[in-house]
N, C-alpha and C. Protein backbone atom coordinates (compact mmCIF):
# COMPACT_ATOMS: atom_id res chain seq x y z
N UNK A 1 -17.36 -29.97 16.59
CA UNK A 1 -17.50 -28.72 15.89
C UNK A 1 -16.81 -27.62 16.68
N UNK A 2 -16.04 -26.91 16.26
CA UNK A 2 -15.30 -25.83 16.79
C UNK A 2 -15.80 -24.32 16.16
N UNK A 3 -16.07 -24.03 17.87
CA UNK A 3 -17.09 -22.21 17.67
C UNK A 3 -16.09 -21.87 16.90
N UNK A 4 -16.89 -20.93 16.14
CA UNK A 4 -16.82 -19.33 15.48
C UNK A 4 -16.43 -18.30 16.20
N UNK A 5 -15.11 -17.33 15.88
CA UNK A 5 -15.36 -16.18 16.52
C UNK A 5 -15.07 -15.01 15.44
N UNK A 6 -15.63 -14.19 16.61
CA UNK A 6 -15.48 -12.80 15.18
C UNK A 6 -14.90 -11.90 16.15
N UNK A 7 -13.78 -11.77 15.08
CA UNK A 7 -12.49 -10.46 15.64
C UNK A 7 -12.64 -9.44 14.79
N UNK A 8 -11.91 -8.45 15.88
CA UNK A 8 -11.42 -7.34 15.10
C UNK A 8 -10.20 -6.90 15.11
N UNK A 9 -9.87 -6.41 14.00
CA UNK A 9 -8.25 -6.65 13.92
C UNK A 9 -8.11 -5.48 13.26
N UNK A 10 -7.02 -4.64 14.29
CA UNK A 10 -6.25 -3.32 13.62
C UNK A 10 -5.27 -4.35 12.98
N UNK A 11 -4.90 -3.19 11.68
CA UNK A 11 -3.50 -3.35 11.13
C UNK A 11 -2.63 -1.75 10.87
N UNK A 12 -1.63 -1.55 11.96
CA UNK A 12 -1.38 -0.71 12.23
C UNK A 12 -0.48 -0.04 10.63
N UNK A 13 -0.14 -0.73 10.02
CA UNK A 13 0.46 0.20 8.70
C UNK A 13 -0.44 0.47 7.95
N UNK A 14 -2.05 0.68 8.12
CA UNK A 14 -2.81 1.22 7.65
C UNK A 14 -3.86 1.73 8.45
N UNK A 15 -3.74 1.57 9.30
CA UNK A 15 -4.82 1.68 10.59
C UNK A 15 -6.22 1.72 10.43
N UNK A 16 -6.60 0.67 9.66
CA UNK A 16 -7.47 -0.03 9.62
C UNK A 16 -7.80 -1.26 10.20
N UNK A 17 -9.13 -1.01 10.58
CA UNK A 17 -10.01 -2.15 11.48
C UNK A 17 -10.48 -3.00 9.96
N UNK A 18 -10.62 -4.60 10.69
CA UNK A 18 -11.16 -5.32 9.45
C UNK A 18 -11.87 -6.22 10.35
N UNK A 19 -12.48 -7.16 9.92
CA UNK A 19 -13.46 -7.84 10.83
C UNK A 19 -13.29 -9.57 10.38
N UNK A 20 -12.77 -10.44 11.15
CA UNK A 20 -12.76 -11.97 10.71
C UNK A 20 -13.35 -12.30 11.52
N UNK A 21 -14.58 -13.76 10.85
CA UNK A 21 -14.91 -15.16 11.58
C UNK A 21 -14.32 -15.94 11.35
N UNK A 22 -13.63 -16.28 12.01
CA UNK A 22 -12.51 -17.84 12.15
C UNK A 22 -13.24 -18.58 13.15
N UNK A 23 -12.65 -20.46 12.73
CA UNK A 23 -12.70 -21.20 13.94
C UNK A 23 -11.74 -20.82 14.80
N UNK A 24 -12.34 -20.77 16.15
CA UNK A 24 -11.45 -20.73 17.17
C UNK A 24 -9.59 -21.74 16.96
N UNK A 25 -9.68 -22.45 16.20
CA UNK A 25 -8.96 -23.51 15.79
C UNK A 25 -7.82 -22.55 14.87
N UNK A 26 -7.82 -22.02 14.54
CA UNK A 26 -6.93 -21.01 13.55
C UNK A 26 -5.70 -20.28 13.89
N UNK A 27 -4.64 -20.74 13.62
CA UNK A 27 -3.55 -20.50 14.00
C UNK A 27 -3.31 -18.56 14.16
N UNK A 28 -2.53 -18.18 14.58
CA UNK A 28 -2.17 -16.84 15.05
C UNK A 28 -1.26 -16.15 13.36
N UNK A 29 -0.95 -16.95 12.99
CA UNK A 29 -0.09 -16.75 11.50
C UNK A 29 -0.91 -16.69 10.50
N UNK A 30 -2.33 -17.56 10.68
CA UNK A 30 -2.85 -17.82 9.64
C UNK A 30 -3.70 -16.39 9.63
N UNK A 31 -4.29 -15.56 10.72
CA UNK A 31 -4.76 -14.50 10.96
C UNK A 31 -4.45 -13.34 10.48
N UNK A 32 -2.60 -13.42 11.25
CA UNK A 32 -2.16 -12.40 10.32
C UNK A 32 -2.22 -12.38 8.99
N UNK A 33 -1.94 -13.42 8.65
CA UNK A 33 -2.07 -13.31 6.69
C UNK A 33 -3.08 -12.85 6.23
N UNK A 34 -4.22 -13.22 6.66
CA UNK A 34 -5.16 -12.90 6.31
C UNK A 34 -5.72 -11.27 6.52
N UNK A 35 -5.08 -11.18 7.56
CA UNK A 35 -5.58 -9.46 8.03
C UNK A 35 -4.45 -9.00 7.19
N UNK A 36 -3.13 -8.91 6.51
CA UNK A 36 -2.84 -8.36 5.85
C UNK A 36 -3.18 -8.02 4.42
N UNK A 37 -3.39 -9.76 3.97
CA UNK A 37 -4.00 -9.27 3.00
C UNK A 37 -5.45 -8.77 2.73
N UNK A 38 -6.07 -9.10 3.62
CA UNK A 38 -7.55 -7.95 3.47
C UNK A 38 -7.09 -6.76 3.33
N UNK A 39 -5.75 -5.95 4.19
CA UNK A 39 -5.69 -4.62 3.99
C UNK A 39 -4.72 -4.23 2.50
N UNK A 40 -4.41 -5.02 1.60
CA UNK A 40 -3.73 -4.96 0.63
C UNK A 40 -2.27 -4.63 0.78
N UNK A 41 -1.65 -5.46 2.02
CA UNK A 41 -0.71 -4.98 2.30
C UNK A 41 0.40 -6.55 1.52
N UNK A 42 1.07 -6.22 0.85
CA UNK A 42 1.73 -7.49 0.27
C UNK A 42 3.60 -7.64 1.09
N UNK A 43 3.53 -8.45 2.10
CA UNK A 43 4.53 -8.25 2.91
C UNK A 43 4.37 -9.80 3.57
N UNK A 44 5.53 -9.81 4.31
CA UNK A 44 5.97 -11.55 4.45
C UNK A 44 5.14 -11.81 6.07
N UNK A 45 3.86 -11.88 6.49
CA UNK A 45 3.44 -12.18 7.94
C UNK A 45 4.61 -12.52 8.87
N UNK A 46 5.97 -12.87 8.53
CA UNK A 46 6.37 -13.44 9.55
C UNK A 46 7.82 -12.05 10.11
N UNK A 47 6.94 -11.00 9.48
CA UNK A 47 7.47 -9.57 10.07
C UNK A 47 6.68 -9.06 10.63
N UNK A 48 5.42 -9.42 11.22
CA UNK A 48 4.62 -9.13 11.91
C UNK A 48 4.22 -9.75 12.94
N UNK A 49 3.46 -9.11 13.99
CA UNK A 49 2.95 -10.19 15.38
C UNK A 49 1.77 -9.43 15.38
N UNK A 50 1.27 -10.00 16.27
CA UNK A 50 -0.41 -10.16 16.42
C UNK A 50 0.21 -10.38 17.70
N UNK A 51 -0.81 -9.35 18.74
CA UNK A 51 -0.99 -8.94 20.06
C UNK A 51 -2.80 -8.58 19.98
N UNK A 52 -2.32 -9.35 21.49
CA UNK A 52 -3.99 -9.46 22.36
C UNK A 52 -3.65 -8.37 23.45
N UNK A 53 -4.58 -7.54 24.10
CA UNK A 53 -4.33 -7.12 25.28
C UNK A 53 -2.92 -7.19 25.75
N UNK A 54 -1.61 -6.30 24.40
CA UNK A 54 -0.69 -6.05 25.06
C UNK A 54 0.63 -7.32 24.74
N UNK A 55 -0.10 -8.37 24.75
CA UNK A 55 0.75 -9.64 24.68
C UNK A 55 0.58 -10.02 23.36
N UNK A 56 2.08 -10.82 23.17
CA UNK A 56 2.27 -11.35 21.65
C UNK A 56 1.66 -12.64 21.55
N UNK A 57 1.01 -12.79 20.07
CA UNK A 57 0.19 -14.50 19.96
C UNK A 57 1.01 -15.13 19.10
N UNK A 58 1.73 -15.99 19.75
CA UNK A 58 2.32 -16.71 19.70
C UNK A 58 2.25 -17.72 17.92
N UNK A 59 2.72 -17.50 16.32
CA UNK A 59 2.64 -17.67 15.63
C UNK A 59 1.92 -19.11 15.53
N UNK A 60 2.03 -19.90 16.09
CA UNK A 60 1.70 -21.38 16.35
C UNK A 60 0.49 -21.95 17.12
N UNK A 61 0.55 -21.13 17.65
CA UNK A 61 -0.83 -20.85 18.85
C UNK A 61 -2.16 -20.70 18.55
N UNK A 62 -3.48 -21.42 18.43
CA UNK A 62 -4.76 -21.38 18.09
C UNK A 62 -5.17 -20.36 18.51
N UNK A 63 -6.18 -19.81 18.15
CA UNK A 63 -6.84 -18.55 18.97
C UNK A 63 -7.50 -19.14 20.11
N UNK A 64 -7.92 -20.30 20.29
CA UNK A 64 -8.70 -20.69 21.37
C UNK A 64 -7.87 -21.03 22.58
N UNK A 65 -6.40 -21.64 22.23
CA UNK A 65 -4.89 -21.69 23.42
C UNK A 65 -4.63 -20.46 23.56
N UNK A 66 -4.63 -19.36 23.22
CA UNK A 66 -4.26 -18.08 23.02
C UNK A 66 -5.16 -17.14 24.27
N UNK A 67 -6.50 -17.80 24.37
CA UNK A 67 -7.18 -17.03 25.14
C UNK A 67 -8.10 -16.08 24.91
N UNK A 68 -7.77 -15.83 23.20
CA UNK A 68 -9.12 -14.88 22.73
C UNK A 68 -10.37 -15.46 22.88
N UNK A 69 -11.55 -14.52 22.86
CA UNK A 69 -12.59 -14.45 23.08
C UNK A 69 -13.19 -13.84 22.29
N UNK A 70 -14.29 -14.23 22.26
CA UNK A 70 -15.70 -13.73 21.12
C UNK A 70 -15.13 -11.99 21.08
N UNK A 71 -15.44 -11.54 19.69
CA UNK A 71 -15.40 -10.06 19.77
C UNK A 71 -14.07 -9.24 19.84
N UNK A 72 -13.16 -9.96 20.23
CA UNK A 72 -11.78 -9.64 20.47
C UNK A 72 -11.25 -9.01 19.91
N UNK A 73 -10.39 -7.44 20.38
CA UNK A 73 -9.75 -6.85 19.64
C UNK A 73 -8.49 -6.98 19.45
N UNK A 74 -7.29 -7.12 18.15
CA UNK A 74 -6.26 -7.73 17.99
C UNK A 74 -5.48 -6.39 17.21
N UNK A 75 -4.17 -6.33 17.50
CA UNK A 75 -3.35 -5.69 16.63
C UNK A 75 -2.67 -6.27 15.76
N UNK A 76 -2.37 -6.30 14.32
CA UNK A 76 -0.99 -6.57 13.86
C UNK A 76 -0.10 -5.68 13.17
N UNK A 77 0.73 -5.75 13.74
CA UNK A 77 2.47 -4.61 13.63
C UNK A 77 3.09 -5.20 13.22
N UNK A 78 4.42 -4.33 12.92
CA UNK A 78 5.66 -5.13 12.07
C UNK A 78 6.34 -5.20 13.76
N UNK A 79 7.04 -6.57 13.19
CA UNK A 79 7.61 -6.89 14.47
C UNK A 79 9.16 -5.71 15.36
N UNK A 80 9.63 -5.08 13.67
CA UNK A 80 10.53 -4.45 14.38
C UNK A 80 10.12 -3.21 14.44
N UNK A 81 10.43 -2.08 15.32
CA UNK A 81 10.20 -0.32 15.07
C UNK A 81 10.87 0.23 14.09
N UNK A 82 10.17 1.01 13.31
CA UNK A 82 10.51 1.60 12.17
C UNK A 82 11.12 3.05 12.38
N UNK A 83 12.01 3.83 12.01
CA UNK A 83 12.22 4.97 12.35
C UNK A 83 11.55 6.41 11.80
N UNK A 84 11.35 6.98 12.78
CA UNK A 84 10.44 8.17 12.29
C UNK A 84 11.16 8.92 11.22
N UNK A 85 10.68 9.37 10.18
CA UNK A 85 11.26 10.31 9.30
C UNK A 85 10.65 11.67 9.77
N UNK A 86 11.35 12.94 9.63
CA UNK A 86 11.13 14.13 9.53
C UNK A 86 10.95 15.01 8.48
């Protein structure tokens, strides 16, 4: 049986916090998708990354190889910088 964890996950093009229990077993891609579409954002995950403390999670990467931990706070961004409008 593979623990449960419960994240929290900004999604910075809305800057909203959302809250998932995943198995630790759950890919880093599969997260993002999911945190996007909780925020109604309809866009391709694989323009985005998911960062832990700074570092990128690796699309392929379980959350439990990854190093997260219970409670964990996560970002997901578009992978490239967008330019400021004035």
């Amino acid at each position: 049986m593979t623990p449960e964890l419960s994240l929290r996950i900004r999604v910075q093009d809305v800057w909203d916090d959302i809250r998932l229990a995943i198995p630790s077993t759950t890919q880093a891609r599969d997260v993002k998708r999911r945190s996007l579409r909780a925020t109604r954002i309809d866009a391709d995950p694989d323009e985005y990354v998911l960062k832990f403390r700074g570092a990128e999670v690796p699309d392929a990467s379980s959350m439990e190889a990854a190093g997260i931990v219970m409670n964990a706070n996560l970002i997901v961004l578009p992978r490239r910088r967008r330019p400021i409008l004035r």
